[in-house]
N, C-alpha and C. Protein backbone atom coordinates (compact mmCIF):
# COMPACT_ATOMS: atom_id res chain seq x y z
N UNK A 1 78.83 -35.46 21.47
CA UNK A 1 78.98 -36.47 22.49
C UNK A 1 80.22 -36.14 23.32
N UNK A 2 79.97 -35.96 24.79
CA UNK A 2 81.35 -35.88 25.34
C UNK A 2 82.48 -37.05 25.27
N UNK A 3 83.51 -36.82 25.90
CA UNK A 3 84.66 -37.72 26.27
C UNK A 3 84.33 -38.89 27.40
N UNK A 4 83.12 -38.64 28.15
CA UNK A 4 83.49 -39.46 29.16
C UNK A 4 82.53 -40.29 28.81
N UNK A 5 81.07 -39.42 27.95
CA UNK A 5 80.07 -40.56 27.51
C UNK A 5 80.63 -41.87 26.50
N UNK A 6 81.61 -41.05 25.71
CA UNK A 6 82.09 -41.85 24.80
C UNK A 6 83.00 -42.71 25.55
N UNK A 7 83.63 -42.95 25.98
CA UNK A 7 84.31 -44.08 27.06
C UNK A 7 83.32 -44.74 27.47
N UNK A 8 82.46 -44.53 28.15
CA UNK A 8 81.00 -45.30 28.89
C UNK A 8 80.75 -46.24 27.96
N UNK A 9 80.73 -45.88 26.93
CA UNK A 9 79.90 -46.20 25.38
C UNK A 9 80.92 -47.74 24.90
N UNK A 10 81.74 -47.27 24.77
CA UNK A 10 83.24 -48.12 24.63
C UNK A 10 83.34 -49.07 25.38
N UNK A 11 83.59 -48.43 26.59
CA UNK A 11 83.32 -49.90 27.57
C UNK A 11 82.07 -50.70 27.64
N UNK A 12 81.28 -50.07 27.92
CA UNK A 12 80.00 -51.30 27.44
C UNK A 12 79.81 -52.02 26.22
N UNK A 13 80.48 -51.55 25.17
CA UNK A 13 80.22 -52.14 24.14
C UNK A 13 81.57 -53.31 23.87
N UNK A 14 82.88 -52.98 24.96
CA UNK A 14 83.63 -54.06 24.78
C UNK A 14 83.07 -55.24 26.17
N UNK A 15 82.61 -54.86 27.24
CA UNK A 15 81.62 -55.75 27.85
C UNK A 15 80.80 -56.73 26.99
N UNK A 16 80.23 -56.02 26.11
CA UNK A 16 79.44 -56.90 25.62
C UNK A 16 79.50 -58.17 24.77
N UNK A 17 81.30 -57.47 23.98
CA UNK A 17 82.23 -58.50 23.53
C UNK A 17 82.63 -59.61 24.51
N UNK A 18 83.05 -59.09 25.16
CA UNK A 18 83.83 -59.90 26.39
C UNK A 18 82.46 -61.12 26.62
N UNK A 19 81.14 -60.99 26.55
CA UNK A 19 79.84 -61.63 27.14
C UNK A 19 79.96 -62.20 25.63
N UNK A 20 80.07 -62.29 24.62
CA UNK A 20 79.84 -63.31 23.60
C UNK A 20 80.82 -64.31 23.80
N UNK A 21 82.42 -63.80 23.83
CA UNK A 21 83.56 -64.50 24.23
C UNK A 21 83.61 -65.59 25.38
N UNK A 22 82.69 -64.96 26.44
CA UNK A 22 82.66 -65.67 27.83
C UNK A 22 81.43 -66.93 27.43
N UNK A 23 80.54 -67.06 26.50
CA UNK A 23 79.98 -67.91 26.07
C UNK A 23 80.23 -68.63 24.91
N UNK A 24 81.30 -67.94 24.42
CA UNK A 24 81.66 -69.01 23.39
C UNK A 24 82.84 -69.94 23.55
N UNK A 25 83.99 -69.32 23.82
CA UNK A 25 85.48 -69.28 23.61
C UNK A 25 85.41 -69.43 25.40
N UNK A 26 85.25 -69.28 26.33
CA UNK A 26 85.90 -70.06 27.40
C UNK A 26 85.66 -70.86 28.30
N UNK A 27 84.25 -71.78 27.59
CA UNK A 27 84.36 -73.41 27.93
C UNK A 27 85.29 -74.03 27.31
N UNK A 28 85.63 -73.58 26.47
CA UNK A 28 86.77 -74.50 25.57
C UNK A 28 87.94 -74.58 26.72
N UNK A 29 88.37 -73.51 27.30
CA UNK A 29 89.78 -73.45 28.21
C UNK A 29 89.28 -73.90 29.77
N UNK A 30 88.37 -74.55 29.74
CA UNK A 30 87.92 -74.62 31.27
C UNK A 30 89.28 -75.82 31.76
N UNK A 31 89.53 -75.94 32.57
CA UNK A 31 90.37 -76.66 33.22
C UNK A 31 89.58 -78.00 34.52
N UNK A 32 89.55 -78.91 34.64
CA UNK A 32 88.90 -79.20 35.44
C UNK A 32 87.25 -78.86 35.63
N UNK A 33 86.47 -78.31 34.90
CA UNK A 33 85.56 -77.53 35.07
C UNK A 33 85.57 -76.08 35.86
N UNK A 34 87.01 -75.48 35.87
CA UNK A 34 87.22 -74.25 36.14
C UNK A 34 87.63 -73.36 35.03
N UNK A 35 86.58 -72.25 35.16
CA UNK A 35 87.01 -71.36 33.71
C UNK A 35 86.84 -69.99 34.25
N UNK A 36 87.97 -69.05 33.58
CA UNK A 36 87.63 -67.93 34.35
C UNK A 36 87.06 -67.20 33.59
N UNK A 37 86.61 -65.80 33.97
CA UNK A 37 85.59 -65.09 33.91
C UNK A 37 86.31 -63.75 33.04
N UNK A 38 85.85 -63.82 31.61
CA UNK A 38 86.27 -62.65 30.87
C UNK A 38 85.82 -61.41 31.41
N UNK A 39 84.41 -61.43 31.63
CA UNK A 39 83.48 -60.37 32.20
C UNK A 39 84.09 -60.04 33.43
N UNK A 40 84.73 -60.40 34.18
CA UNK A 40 84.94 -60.01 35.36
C UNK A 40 86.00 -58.98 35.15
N UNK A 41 87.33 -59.61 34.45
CA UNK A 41 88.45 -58.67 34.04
C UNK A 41 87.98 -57.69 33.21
N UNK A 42 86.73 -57.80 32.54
CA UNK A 42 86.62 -56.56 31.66
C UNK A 42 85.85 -55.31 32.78
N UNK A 43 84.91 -56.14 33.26
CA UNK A 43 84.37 -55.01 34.49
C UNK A 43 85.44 -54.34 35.56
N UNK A 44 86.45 -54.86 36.18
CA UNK A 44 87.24 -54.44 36.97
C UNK A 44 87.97 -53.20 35.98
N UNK A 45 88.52 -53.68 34.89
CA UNK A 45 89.31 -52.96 34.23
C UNK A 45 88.47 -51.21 33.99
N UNK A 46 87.35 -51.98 33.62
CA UNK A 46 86.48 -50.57 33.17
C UNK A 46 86.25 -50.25 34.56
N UNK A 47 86.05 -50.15 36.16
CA UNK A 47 85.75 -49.55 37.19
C UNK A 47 87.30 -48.78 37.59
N UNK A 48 88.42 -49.46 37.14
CA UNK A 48 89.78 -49.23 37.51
C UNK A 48 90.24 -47.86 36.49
N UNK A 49 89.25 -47.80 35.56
CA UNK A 49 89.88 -46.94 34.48
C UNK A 49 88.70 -45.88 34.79
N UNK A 50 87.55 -45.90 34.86
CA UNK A 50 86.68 -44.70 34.47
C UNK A 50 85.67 -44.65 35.96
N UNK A 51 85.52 -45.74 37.14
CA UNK A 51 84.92 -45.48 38.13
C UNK A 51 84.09 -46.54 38.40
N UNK A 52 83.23 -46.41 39.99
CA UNK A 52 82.41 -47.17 40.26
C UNK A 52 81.50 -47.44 39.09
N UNK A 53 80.53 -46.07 38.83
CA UNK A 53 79.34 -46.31 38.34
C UNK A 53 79.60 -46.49 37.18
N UNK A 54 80.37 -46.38 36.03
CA UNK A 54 80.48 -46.02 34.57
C UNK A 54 80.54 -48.18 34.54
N UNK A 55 81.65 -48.41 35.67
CA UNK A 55 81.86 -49.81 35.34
C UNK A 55 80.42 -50.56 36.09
N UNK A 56 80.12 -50.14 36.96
CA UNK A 56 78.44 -51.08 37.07
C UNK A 56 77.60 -50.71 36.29
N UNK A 57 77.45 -49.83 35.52
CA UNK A 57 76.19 -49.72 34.54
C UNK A 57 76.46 -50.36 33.36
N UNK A 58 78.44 -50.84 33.06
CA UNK A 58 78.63 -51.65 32.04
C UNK A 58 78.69 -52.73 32.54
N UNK A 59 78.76 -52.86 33.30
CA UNK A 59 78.94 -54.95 33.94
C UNK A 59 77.46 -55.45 33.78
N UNK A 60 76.78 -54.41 34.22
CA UNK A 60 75.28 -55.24 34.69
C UNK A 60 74.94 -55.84 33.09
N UNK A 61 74.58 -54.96 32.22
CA UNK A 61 74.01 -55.73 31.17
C UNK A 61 74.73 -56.57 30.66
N UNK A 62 76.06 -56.86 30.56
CA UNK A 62 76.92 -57.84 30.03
C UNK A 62 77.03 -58.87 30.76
N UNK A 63 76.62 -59.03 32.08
CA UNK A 63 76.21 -60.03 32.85
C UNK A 63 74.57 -60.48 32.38
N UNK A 64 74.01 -59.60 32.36
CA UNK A 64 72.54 -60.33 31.85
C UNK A 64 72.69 -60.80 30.41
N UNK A 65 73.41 -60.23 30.08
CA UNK A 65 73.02 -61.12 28.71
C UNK A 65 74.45 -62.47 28.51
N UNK A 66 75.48 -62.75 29.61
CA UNK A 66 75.85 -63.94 29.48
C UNK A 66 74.80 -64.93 30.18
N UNK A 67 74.16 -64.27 31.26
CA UNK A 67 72.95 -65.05 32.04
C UNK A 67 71.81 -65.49 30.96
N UNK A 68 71.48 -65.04 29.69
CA UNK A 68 70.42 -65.19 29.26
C UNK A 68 70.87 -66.53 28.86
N UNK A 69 72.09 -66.65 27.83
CA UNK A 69 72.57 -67.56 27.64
C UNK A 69 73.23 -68.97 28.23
N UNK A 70 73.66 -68.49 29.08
CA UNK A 70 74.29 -69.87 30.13
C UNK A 70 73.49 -70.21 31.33
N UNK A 71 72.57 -69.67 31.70
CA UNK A 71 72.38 -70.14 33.64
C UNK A 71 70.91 -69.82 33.30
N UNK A 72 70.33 -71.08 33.70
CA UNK A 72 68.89 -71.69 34.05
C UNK A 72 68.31 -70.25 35.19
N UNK A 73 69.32 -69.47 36.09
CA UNK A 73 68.84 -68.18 36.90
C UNK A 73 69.26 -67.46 36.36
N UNK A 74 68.32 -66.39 35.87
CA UNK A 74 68.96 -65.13 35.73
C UNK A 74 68.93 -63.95 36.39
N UNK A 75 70.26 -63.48 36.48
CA UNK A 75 70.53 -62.17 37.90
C UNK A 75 71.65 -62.29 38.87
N UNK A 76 72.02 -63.99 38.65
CA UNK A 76 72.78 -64.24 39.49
C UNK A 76 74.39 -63.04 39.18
N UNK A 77 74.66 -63.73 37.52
CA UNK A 77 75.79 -62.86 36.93
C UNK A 77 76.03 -61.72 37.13
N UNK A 78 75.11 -61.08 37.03
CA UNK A 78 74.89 -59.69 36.38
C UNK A 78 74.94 -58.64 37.83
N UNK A 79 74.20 -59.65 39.30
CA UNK A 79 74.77 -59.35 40.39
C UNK A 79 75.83 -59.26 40.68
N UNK A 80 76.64 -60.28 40.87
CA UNK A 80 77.90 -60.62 41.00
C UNK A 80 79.00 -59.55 40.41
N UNK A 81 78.98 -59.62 39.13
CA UNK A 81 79.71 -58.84 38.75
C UNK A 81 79.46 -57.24 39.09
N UNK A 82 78.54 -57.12 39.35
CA UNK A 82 78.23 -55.20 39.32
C UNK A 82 78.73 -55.26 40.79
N UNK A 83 78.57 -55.97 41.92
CA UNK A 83 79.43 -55.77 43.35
C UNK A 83 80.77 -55.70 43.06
N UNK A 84 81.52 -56.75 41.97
CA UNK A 84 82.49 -56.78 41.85
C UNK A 84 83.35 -55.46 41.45
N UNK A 85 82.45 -55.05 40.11
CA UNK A 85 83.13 -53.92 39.71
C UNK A 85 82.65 -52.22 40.40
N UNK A 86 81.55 -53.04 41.28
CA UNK A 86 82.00 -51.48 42.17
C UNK A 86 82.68 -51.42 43.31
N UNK A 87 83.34 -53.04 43.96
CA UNK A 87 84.42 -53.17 44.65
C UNK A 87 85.74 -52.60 44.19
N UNK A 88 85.87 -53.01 43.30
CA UNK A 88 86.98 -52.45 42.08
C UNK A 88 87.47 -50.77 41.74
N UNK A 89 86.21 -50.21 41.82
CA UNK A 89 85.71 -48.88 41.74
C UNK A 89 86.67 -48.35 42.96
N UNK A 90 86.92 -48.74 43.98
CA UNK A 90 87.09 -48.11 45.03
C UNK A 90 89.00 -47.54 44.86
N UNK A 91 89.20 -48.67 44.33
CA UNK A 91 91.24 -48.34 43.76
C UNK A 91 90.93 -47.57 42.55
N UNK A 92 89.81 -46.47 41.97
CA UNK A 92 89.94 -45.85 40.49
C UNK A 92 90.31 -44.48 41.52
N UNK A 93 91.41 -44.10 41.03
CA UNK A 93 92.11 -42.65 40.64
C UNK A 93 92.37 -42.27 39.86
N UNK A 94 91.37 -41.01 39.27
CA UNK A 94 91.57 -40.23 38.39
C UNK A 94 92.90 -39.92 37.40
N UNK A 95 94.03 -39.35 38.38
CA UNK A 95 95.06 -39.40 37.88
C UNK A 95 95.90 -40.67 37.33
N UNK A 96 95.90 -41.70 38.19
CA UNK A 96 96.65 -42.88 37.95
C UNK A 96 95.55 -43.92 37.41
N UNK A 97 94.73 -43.35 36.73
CA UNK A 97 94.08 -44.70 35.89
C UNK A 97 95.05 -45.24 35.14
N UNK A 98 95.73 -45.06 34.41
CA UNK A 98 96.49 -45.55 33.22
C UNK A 98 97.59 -46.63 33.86
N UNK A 99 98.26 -45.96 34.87
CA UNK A 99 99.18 -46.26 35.61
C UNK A 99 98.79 -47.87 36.27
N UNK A 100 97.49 -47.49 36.77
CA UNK A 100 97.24 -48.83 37.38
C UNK A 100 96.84 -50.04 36.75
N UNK A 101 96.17 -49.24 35.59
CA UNK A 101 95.69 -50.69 34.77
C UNK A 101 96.81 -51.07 34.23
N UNK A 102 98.30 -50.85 33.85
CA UNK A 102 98.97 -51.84 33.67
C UNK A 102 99.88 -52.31 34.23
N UNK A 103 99.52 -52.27 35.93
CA UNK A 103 100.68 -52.42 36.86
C UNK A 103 100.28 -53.87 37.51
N UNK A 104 101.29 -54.99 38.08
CA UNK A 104 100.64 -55.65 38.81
C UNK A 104 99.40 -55.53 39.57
N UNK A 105 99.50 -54.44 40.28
CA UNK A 105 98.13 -54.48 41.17
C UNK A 105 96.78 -54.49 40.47
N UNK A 106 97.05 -54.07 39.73
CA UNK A 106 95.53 -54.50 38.66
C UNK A 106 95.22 -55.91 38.70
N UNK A 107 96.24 -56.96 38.48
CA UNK A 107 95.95 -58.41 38.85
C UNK A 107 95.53 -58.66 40.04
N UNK A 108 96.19 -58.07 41.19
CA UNK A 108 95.52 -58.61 42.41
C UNK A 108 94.37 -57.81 42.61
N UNK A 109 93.78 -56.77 42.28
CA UNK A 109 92.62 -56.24 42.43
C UNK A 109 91.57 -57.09 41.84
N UNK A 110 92.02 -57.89 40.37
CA UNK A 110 91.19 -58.68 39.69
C UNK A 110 90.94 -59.78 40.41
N UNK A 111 91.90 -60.27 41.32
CA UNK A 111 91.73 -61.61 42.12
C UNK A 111 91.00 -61.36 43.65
N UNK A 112 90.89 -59.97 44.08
CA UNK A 112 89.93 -59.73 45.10
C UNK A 112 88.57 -59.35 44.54
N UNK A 113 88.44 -59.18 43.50
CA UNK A 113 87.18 -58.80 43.10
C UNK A 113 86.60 -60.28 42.28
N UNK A 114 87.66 -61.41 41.89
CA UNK A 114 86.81 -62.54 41.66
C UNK A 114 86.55 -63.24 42.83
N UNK A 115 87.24 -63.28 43.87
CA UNK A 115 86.84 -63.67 45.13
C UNK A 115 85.59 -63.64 45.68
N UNK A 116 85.17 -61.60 45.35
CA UNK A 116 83.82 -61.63 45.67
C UNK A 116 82.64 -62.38 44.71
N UNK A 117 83.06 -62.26 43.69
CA UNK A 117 82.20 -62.57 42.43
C UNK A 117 82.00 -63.68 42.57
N UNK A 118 82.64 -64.62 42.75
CA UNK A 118 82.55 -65.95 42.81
C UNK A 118 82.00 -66.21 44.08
N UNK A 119 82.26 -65.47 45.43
CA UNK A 119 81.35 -66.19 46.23
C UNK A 119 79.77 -65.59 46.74
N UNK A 120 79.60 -64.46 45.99
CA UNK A 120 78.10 -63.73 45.56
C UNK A 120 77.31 -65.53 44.51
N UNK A 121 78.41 -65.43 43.29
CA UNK A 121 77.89 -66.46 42.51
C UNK A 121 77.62 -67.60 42.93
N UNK A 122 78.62 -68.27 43.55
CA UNK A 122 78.22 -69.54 43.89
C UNK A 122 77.36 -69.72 45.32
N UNK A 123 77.21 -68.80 46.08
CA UNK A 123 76.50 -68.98 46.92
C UNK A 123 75.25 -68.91 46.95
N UNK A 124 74.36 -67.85 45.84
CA UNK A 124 73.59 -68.01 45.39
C UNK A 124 73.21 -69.18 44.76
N UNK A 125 73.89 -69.39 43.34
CA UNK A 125 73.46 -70.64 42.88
C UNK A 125 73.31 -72.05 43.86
N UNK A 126 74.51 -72.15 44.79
CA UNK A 126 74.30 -73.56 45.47
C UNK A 126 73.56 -73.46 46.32
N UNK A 127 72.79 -72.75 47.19
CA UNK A 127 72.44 -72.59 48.63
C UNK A 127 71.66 -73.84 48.48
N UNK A 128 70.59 -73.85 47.81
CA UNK A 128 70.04 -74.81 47.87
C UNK A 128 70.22 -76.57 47.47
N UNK A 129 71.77 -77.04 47.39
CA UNK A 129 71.67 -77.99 47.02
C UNK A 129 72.93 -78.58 48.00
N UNK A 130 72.77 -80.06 48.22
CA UNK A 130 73.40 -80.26 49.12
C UNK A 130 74.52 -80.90 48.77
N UNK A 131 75.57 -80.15 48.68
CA UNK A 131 77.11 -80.55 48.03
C UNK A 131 78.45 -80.25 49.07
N UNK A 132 78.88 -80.98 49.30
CA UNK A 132 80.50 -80.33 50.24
C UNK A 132 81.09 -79.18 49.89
N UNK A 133 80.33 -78.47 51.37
CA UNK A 133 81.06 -76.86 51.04
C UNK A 133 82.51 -76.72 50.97
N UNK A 134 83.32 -77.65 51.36
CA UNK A 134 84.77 -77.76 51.15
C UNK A 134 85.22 -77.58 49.55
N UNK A 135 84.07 -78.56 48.80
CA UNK A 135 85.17 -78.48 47.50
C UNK A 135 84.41 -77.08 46.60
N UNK A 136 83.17 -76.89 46.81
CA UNK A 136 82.82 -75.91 46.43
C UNK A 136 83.62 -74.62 46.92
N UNK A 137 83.93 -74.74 48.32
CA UNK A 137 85.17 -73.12 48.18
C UNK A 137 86.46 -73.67 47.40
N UNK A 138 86.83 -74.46 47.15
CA UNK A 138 88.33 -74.84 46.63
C UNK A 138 88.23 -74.71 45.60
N UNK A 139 87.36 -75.34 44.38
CA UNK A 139 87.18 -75.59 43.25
C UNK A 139 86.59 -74.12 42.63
N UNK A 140 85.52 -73.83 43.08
CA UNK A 140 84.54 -72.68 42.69
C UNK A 140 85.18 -71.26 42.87
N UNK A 141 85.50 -71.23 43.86
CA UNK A 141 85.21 -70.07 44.55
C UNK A 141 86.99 -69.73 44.54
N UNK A 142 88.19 -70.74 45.04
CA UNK A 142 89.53 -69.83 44.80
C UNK A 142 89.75 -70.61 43.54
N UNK A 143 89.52 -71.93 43.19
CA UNK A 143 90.29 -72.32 41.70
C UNK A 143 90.01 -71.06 40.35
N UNK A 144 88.78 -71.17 40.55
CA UNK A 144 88.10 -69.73 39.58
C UNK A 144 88.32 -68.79 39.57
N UNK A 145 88.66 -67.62 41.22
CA UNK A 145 89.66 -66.75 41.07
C UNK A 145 90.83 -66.76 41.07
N UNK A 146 91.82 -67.57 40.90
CA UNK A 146 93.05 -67.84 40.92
C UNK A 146 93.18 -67.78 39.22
N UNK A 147 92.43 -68.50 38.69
CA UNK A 147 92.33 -69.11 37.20
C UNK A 147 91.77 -67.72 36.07
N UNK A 148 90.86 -66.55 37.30
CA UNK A 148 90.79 -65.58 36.47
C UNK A 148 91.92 -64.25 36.67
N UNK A 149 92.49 -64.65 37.87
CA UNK A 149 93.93 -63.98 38.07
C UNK A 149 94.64 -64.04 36.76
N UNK A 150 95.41 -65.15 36.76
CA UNK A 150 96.19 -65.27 35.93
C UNK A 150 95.84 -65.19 34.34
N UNK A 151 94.77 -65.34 34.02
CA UNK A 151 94.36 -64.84 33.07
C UNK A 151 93.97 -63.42 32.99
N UNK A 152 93.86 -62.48 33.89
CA UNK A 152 93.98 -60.83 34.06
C UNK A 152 95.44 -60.52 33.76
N UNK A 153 96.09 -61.36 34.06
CA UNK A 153 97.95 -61.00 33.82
C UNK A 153 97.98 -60.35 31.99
N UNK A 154 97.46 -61.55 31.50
CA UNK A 154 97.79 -61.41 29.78
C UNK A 154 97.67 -59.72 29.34
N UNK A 155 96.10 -59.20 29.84
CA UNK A 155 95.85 -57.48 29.05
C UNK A 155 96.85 -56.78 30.07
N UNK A 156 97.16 -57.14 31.34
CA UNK A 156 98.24 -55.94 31.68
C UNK A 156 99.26 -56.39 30.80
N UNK A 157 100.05 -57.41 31.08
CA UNK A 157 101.14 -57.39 30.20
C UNK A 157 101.45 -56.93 28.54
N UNK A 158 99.95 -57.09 28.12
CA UNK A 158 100.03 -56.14 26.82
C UNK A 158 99.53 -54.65 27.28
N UNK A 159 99.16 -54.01 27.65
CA UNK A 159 99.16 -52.88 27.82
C UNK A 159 100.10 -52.50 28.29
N UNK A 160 101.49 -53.00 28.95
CA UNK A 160 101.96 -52.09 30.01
C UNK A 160 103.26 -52.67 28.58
N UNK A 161 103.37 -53.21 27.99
CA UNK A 161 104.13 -53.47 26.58
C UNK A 161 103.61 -52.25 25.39
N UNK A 162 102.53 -52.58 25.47
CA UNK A 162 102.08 -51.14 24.33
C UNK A 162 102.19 -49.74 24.57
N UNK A 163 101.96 -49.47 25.69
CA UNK A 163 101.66 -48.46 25.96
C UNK A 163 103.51 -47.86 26.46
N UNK A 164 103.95 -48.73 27.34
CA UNK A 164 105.71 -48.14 27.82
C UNK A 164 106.65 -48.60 27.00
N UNK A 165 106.55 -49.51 26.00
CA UNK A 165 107.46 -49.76 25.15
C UNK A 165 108.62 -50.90 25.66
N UNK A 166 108.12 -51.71 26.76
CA UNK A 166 108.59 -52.67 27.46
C UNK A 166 108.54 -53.75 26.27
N UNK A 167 109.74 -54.73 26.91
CA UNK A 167 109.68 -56.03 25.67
C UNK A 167 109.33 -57.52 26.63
N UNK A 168 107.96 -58.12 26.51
CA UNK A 168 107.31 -58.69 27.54
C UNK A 168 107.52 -60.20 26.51
């Protein structure tokens, strides 16, 4: 098995963690009915570390199978996130993978890529129902990426602690 299959392998299979977690463990932390999105930070991370495609071929199924479980549609997730993490894809450099995943900008990459995610997601899901698009962008669409921002902070700050020997 090569090196890069075996990474592929890895990351999808911690995707898939991240998709049990995102259905079990983070309704519990929802705030307001805002909860952020494990899958999202795990897909960005894996497009930021190994590329567009390695991280959309791991997002997609870890999105379908939180979709099987949570959402009456399925496809919506599994969309969402694979734009996301091949938005994401676009800041992966070879050389500075390491570098970036535990630098700030990895957070704000995570918060432009829930931006999209969230408004792929919710625009889909709501189109059809008639609710104030005001609180749906406030609540949905930045409370949720804001909320999965700062929750992207936590794995840089341990990685960029583990890995440089920083005291966080």
């Amino acid at each position: 098995m090569t090196p890069k299959l075996q990474r592929a392998l890895i990351a999808a299979a911690m995707l898939l963690v991240l998709a049990v977690l995102q259905v079990t463990i983070v309704p519990l932390i929802s705030i307001g009915g805002v909860i952020p999105s494990f899958l999202l930070i795990g897909a960005v991370f894996v497009s930021l570390r190994e590329g567009q495609m390695t991280g959309m071929l791991a997002a997609f199924p870890a999105g379908l199978l939180a979709d099987a479980y949570l959402s009456a549609l399925v496809g919506i997730t599994p969309l969402g996130l694979t734009f996301a993490a091949f938005a994401a894809g676009f800041f992966h450099d070879e050389e500075k993978a390491q570098l970036l995943i535990r630098s700030p900008r990895a957070v704000l990459i995570v918060f432009l890529s829930a931006l999209l995610f969230h408004l792929i997601y919710v625009f889909a899901y709501f189109q059809s129902l008639s609710i104030d698009l005001g609180s749906i962008v406030l609540k949905h669409i930045l409370g949720a990426s804001l909320y999965t921002m700062v929750v992207s902070a936590v794995p840089v700050l341990i990685l960029s602690r583990r890995i440089s020997g920083l005291k966080v």
